[in-house]
Protein backbone atom coordinates (compact mmCIF):
# COMPACT_ATOMS: atom_id res chain seq x y z
CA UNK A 1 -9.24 0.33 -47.43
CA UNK A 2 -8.23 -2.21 -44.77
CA UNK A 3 -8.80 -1.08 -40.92
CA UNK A 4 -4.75 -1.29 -40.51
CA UNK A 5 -3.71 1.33 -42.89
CA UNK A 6 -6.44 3.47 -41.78
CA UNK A 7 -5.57 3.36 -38.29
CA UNK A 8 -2.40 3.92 -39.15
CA UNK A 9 -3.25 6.96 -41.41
CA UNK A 10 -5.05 8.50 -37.90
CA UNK A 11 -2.08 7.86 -35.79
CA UNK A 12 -0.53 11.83 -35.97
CA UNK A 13 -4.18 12.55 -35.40
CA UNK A 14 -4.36 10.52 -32.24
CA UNK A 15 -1.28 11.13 -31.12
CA UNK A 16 -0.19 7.71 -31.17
CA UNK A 17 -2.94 5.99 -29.80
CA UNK A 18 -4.20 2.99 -31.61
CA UNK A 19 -7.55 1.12 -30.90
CA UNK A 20 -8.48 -1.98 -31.86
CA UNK A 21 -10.65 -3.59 -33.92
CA UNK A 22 -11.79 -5.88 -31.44
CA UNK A 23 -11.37 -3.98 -28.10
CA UNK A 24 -11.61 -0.22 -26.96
CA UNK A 25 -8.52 -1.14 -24.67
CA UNK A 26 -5.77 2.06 -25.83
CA UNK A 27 -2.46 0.93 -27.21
CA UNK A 28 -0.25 3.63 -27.76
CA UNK A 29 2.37 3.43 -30.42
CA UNK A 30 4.19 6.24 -30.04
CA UNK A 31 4.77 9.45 -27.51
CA UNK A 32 2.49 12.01 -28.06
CA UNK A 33 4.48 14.97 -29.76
CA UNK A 34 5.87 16.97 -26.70
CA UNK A 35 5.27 14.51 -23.72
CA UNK A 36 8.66 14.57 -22.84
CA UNK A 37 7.98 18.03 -21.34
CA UNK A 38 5.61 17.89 -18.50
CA UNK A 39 6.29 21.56 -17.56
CA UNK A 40 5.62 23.24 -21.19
CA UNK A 41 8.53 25.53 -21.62
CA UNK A 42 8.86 25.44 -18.51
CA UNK A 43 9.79 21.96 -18.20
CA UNK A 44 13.81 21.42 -17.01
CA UNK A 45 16.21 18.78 -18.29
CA UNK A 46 17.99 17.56 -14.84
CA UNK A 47 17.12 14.23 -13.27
CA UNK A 48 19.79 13.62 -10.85
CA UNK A 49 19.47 14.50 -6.99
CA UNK A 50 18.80 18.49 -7.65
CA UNK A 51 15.85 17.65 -10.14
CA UNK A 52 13.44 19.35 -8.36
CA UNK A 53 15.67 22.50 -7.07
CA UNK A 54 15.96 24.05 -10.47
CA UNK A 55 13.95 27.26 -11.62
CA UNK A 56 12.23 27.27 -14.93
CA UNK A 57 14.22 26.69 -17.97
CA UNK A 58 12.07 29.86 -19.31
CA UNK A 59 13.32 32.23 -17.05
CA UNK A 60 15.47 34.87 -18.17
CA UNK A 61 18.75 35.29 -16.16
CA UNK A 62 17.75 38.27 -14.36
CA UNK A 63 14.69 36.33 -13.31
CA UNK A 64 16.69 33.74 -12.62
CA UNK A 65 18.59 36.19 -9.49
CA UNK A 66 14.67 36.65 -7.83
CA UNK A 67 14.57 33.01 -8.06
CA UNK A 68 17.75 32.26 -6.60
CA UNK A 69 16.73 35.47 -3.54
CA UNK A 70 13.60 33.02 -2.99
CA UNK A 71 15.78 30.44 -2.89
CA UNK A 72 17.97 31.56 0.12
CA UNK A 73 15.01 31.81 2.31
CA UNK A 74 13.05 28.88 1.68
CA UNK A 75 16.37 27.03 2.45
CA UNK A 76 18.12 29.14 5.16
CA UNK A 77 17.29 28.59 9.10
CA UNK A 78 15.47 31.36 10.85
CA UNK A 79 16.56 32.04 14.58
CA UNK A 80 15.30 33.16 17.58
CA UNK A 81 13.92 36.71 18.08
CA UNK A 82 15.42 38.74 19.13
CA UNK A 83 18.71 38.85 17.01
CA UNK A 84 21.28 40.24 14.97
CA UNK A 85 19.38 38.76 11.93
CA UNK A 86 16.57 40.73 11.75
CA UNK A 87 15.48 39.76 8.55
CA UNK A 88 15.46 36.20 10.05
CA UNK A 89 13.91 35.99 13.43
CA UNK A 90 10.71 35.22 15.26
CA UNK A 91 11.57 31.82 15.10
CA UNK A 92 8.81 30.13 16.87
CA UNK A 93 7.98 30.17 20.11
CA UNK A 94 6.65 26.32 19.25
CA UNK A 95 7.46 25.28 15.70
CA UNK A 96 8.14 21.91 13.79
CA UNK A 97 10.75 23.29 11.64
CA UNK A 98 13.00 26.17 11.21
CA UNK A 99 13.91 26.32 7.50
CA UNK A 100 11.21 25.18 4.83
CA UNK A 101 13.91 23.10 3.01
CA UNK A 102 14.00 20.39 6.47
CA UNK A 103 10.41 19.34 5.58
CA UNK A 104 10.70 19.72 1.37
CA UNK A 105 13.82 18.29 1.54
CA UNK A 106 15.58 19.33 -1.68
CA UNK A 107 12.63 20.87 -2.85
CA UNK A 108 10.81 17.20 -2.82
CA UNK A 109 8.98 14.91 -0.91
CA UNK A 110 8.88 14.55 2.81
CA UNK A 111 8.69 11.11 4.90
CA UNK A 112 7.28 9.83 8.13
CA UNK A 113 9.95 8.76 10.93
CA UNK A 114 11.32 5.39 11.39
CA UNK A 115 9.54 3.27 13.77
CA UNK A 116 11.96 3.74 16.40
CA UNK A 117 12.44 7.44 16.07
CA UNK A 118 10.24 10.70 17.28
CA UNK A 119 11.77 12.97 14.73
CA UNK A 120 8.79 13.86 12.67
CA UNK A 121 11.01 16.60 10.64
CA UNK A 122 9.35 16.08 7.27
CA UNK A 123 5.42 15.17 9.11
CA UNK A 124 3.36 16.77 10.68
CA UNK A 125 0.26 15.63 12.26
CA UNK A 126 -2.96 18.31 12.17
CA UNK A 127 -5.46 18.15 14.75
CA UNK A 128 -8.99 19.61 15.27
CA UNK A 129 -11.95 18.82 17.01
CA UNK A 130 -15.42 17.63 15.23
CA UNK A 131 -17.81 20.79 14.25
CA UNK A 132 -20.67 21.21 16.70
CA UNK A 133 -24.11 23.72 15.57
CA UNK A 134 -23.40 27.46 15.47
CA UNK A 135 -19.55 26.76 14.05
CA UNK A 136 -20.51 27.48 10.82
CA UNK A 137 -18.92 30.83 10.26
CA UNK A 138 -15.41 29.27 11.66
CA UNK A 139 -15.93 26.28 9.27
CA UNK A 140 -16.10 28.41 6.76
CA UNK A 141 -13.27 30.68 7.05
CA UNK A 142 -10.75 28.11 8.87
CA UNK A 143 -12.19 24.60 7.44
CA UNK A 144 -11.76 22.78 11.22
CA UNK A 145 -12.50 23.53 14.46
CA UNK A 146 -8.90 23.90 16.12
CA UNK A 147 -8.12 22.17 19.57
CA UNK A 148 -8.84 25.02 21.97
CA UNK A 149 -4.94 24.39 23.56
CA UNK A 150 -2.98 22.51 20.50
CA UNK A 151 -4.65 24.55 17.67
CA UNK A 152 -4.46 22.73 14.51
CA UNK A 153 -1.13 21.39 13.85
CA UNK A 154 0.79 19.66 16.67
CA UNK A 155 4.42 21.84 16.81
CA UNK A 156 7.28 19.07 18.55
CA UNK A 157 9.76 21.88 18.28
CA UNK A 158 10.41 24.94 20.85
CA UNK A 159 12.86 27.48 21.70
CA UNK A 160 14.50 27.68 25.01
CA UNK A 161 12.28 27.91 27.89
CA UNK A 162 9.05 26.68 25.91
CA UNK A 163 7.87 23.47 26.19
CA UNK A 164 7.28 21.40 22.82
CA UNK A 165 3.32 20.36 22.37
CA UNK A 166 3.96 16.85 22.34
CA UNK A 167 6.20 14.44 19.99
CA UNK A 168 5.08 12.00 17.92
CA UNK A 169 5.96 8.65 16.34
CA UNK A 170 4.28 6.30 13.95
CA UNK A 171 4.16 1.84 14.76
CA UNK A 172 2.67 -0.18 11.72
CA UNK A 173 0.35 -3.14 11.75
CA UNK A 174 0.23 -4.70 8.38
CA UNK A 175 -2.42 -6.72 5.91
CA UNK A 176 -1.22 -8.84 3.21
CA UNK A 177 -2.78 -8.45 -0.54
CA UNK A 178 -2.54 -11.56 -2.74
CA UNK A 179 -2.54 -10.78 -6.61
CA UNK A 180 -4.13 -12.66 -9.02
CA UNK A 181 -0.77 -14.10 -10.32
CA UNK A 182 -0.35 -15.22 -6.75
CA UNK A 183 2.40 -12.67 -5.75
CA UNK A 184 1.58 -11.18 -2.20
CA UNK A 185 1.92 -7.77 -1.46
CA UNK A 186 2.38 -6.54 2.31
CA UNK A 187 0.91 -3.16 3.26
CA UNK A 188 1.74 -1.11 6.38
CA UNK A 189 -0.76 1.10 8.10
CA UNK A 190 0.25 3.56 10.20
CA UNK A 191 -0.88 3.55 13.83
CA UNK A 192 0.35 7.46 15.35
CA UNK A 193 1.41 8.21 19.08
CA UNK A 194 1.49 11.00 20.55
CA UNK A 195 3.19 11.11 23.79
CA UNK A 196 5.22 13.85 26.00
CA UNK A 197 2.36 16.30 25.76
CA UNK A 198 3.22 19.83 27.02
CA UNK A 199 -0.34 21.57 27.79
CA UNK A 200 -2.14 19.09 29.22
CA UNK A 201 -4.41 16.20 27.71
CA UNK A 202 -5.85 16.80 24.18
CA UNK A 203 -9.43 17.34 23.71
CA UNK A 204 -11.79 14.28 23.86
CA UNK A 205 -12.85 13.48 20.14
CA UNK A 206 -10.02 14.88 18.99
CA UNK A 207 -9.04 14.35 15.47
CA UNK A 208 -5.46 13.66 13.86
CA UNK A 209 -4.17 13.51 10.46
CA UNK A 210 -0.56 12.71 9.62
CA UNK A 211 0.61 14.70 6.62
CA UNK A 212 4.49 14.56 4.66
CA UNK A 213 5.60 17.46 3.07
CA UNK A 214 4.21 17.37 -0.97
CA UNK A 215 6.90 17.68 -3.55
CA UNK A 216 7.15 21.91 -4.73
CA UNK A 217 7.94 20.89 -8.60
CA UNK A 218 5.11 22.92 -10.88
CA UNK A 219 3.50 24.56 -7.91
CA UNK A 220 3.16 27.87 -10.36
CA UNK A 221 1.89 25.87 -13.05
CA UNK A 222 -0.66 24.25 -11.47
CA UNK A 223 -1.84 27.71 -9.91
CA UNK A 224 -2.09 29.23 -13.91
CA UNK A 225 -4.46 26.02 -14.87
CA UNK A 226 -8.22 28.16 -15.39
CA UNK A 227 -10.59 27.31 -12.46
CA UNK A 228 -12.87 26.79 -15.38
CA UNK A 229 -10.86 23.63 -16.52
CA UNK A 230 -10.68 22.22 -13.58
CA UNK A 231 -14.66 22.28 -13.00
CA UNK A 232 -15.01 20.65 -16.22
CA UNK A 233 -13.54 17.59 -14.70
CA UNK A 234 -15.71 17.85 -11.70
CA UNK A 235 -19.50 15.00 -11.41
CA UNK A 236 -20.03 15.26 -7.84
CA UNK A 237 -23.33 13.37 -8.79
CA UNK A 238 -21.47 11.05 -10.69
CA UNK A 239 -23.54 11.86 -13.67
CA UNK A 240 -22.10 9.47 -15.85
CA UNK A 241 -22.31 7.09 -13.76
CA UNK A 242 -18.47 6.05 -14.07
CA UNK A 243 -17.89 5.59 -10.32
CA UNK A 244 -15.70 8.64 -10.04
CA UNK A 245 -17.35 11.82 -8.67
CA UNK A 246 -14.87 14.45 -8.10
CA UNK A 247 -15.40 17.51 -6.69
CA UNK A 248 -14.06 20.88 -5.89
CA UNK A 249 -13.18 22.03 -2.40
CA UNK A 250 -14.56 25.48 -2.02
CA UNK A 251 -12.00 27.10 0.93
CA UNK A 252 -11.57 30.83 2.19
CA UNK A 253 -9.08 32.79 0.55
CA UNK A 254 -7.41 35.65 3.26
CA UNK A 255 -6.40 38.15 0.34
CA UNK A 256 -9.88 38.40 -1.57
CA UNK A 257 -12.03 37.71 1.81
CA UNK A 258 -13.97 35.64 -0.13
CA UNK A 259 -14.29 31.71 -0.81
CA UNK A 260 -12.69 30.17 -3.76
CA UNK A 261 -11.29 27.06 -5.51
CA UNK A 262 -9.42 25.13 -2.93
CA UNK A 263 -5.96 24.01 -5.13
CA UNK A 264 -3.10 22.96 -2.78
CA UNK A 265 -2.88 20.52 0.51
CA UNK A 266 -3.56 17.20 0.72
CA UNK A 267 -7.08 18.10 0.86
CA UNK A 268 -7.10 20.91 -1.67
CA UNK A 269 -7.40 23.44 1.89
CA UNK A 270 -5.51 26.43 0.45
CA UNK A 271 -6.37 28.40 -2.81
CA UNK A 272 -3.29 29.98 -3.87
CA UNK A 273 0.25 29.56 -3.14
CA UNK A 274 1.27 33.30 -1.67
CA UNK A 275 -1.77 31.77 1.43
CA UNK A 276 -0.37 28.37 1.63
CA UNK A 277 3.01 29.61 1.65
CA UNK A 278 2.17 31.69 4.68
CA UNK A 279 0.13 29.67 6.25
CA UNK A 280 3.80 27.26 6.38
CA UNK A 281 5.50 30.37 7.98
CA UNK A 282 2.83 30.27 10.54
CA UNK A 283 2.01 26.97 11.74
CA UNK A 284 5.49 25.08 10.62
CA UNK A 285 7.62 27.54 12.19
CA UNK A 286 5.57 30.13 14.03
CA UNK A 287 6.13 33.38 11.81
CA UNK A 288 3.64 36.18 11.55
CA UNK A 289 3.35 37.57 8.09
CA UNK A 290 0.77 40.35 6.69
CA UNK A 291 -1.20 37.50 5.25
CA UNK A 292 -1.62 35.71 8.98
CA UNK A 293 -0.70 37.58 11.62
CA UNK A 294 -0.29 37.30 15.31
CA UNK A 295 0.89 34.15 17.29
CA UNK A 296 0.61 30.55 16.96
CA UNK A 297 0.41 30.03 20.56
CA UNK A 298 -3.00 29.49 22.27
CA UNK A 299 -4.18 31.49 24.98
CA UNK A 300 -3.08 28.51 27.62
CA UNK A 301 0.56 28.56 26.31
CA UNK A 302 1.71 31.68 28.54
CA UNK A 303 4.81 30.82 28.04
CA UNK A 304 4.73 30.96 24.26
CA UNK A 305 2.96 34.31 24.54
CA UNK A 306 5.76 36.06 26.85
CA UNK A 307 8.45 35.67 24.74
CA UNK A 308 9.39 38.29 22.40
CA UNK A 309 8.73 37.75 18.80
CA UNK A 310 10.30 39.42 15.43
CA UNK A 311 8.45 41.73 14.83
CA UNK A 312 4.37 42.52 13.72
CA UNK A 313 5.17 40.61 10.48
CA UNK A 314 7.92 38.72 11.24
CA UNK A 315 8.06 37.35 7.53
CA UNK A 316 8.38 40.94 5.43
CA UNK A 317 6.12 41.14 2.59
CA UNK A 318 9.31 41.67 0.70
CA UNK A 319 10.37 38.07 1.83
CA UNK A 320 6.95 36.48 1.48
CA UNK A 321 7.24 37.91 -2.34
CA UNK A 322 10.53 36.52 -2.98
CA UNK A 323 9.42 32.79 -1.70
CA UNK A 324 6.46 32.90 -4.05
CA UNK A 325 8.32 33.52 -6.69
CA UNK A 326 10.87 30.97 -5.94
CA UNK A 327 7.91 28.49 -5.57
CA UNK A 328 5.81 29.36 -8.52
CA UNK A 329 9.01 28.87 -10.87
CA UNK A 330 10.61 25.51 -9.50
CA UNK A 331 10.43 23.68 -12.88
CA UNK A 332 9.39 20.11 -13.34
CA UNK A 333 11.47 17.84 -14.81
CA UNK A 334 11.64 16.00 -18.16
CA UNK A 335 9.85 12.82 -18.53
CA UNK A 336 12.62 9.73 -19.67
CA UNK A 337 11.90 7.00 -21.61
CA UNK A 338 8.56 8.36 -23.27
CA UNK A 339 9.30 6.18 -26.28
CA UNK A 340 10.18 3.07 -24.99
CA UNK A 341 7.79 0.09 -25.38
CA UNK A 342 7.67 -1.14 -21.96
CA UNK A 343 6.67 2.84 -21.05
CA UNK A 344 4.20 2.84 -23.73
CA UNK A 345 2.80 -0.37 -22.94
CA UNK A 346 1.98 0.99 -19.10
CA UNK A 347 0.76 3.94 -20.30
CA UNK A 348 -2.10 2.12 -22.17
CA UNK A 349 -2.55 -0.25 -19.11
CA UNK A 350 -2.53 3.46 -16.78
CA UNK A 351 -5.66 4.45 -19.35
CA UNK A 352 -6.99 0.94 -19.37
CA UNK A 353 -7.11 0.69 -15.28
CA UNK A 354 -9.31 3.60 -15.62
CA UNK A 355 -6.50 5.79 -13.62
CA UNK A 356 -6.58 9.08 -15.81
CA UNK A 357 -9.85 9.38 -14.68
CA UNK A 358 -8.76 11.29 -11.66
CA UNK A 359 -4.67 11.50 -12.68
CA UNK A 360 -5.98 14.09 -15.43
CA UNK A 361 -2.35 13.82 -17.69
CA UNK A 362 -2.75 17.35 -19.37
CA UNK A 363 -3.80 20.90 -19.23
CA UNK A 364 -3.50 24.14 -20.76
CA UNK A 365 -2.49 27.22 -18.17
CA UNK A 366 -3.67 30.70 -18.63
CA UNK A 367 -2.85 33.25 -21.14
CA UNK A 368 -2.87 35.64 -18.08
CA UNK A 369 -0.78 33.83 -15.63
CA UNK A 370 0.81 35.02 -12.62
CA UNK A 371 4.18 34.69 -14.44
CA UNK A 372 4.31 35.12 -18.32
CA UNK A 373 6.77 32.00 -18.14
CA UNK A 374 4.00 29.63 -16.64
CA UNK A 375 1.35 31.09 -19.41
CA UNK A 376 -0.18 29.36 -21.70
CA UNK A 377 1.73 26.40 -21.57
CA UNK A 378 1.09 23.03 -22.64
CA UNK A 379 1.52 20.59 -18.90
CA UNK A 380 1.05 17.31 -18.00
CA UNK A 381 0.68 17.09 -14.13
CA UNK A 382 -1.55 14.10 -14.03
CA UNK A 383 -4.24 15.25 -11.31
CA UNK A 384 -7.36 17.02 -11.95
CA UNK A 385 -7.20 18.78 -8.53
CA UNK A 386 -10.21 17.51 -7.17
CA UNK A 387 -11.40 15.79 -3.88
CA UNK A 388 -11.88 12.06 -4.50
CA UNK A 389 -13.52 9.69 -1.97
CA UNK A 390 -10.59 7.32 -1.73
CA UNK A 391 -12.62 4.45 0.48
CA UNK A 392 -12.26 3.72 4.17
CA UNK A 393 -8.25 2.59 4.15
CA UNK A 394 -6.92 5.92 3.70
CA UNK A 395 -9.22 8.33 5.17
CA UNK A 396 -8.27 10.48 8.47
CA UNK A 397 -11.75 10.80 8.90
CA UNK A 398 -11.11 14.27 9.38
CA UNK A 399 -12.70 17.16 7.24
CA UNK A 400 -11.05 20.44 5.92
CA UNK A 401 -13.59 23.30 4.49
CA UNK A 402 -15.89 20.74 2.34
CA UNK A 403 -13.43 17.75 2.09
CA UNK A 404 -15.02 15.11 4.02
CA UNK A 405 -12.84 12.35 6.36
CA UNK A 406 -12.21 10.26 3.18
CA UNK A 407 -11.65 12.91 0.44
CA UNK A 408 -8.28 13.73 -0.83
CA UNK A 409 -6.51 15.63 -3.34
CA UNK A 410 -5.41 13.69 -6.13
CA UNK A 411 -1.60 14.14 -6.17
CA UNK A 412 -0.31 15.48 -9.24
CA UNK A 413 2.28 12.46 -10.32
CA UNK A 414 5.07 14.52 -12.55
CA UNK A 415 8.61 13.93 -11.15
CA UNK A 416 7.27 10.87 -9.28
CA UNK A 417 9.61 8.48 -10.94
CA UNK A 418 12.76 10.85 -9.60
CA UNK A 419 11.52 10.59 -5.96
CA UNK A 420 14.29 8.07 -4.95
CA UNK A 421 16.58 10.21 -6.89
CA UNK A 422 15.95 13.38 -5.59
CA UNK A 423 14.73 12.31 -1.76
CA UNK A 424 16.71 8.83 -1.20
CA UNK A 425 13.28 6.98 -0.19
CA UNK A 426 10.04 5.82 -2.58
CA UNK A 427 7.65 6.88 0.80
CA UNK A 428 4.42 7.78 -0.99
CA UNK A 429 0.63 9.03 -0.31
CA UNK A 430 -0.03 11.57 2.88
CA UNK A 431 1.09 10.08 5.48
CA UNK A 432 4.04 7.99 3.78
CA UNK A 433 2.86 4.44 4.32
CA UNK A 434 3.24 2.99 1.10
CA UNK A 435 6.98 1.93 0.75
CA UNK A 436 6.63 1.96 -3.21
CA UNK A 437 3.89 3.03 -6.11
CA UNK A 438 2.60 -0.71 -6.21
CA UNK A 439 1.74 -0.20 -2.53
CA UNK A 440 0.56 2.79 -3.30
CA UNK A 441 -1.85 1.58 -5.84
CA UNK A 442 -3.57 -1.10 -3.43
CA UNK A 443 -4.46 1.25 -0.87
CA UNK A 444 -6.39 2.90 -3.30
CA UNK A 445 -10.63 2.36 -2.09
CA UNK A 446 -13.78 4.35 -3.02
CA UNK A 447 -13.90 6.15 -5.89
CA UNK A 448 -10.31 3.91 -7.09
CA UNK A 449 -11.60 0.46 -5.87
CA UNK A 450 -12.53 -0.41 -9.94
CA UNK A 451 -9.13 0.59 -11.17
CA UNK A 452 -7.36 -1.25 -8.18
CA UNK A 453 -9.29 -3.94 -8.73
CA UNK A 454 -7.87 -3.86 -12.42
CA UNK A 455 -4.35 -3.99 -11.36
CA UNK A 456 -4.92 -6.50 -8.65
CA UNK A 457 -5.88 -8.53 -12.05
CA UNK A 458 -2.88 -7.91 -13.99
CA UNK A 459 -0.10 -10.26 -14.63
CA UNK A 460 3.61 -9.65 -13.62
CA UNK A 461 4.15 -8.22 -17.13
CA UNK A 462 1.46 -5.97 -16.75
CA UNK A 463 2.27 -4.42 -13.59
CA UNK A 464 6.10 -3.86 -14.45
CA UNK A 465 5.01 -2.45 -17.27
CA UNK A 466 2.54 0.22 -15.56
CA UNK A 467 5.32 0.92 -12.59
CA UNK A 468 8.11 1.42 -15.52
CA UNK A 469 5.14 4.48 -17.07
CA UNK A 470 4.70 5.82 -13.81
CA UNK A 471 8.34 5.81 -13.00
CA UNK A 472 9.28 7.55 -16.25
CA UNK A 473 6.52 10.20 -15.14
């Protein structure tokens, strides 16, 4: 039988993608049945600017009230303790923030400021000092050594009477990339100040790294994928000698006292949402919970430490329930435009760059999941949740538990496409310095440089076609 037909014959099997006789580059015919829903069941059908604010399409109605009780206090201010609001105060005394919804702004993607501002709302820059011998036991419970008067997060908010740590703003220098075609590409790094500091001068060797606040879209989802699959993924020896060697950050987990898989951050530095959503409470707007107590301020910050406070847990555990569930069940969008040949096209060239080697597209979540709406579901976040060594251009050169200076996360990519949509801006990677995916792209080094290499090499055709898969992502 001809090679045609055949192929042809295997296309259900393959789900659309089509080799070749002459090449092992994929060319992919046809959306893979269900790729439209990136979420599973979960997945919601909104794109406009409250795509990312909606709860699971799965969710019964009366689940649908705890989401919308979760809802109210991720977006709603806290005050200042003490107050007629006792379920809402404690704010501070230092903070960046006082509502979570100011940095996730509609449940999205944060930015830095503008050039000629100091409002850092939606960054924040975390600080510690390098790890000397005999820190090993605070390495491995807190992952950095914390400025002994800052901490580990720089707060440029305060109440009355308290003195902010310091504000910040971000300058650029730039570098210009030339493609092959000849089109020139200009890419901003950031350059951080930090002036107006409160406490007194910062530690010598001190380190900073500039962080935006991460989309919330899937968060449960990714939570219900089986530490087991995620491991499979992981050739920290490179064993197959592919150039990518991801790894798992191993990080300490407050509920279990014990050290597990590192799955959210930047830098993979918390292992489950109910301890990164505290850990927010804490250090982004200075609120003691029963998962991290007492006060953000440092012993030097008398100030901070007279003022009276909301309470022993000034986030109840009834409240800290109510945001996890609002968090594990924001749903993620439907994907647009799966079937259209431009899409499919850059979905080939995505595999072809060699870019699913760390954007893992799918997974399949746990039959025992947190949530019996994010179980066993088909998703499609397009990370594999693992530390990458993404070269010398983007590292903070600052480590978290076993992430080194240059390691990061890879960023799942679902819902990326809506980011203008949702957040009014295309800012992208931590610190926000890539004004749009190309950029984005070509300040991926290490581990990446082979695939950027690839789409430094593509033609105009090419790339428009990759940007129009990622934006229908």
């Amino acid at each position: 039988m001809p090679v045609l037909p055949v192929l042809r014959l295997l296309a259900p099997l393959t789900l659309g993608l089509l080799l070749s006789a002459c090449e092992d580059r994929p060319r992919f015919s046809t959306a893979e049945p269900g790729e439209q829903l990136s979420g599973g069941a979960a997945t919601v059908n909104r794109h406009d600017q409250n795509a990312f604010s909606q709860p699971s399409a799965n969710l019964t109605p009366s689940r649908r009230l705890d989401f919308s009780v979760g809802n109210s206090f991720f977006r709603n201010p806290w005050v200042i303790a003490p107050s007629t609001t006792t379920a809402r105060d404690g704010l501070g005394p230092l903070f960046n923030t006082n509502a979570c919804q100011n940095c996730h702004i509609k449940d999205g993607r944060g930015h830095p400021p503008a050039p000629d501002s100091d409002n850092a709302v939606s960054m924040l820059v975390r600080l510690s000092l390098p790890a000397q011998p005999g820190q090993e036991v605070l390495l491995e419970r807190q992952g950095v050594i914390a400025e002994p008067v800052y901490g580990g997060q720089l707060q440029d908010g305060a109440v009355p009477g308290v003195a902010p740590e310091g504000r910040v703003r971000v300058n650029y220098s730039s570098a210009t990339i030339t493609l092959s075609d000849g089109q020139q590409v200009e890419l901003h790094k950031p350059e951080l100040q930090i002036s107006r500091l409160g406490y007194g001068e910062l530690q010598p060797g001190t380190l900073f790294s500039a962080r935006v606040a991460p989309p919330m879209i899937g968060l449960g989802l990714l939570e219900a994928i089986p530490e087991a699959a995620i491991l499979a993924n992981a050739d920290p020896d490179d064993g197959n000698r592919d150039g990518i060697s991801g790894r798992p950050n191993r990080v300490w987990d407050r509920a279990s006292q014990t050290t597990r898989l590192g799955r959210f951050g930047w830098k993979a530095g918390q292992p489950s949402l109910d301890q990164q959503n505290a850990d927010a409470f804490f250090n982004d707007m200075g609120l003691s919970s029963t998962v991290i107590a007492g006060s953000s301020c440092s012993a030097s910050q008398q100030d901070c430490l007279r003022l009276p406070h909301g309470g022993e847990s000034e986030v109840s555990e009834h409240i800290l329930a109510q945001v996890l569930f609002y968090t594990r069940n924001l749903g993620v969008p439907a994907r647009r435009q799966v079937d259209a040949p431009q899409v499919l096209r850059g979905k080939g060239l995505f595999h072809e760059a060699g870019c699913a080697a760390c954007h893992t597209p799918r997974f399949s979540t746990a039959a025992d999941a947190a949530e019996p709406e994010l179980a066993g579901q088909t998703i499609r976040p397009y990370s594999d949740l693992l530390l990458h060594d993404m070269g010398a251009g983007l590292a903070d050169n600052r480590p978290e538990f076993l992430a080194s200076g240059r390691e990061w996360r890879t960023p799942p990519l679902w819902g990326i496409g809506l980011t203008e949509t949702v957040n009014g801006h295309t800012r992208f990677l931590h610190d926000g310095r890539a004004r749009n995916l190309l950029e984005a792209i070509l300040w991926h080094g290490g581990e990446a440089e082979a695939a950027r290499q690839k789409v430094i090499a593509f033609d105009a055709d090419q790339r428009a076609a990759l940007l129009a898969f990622l934006d229908s992502l």
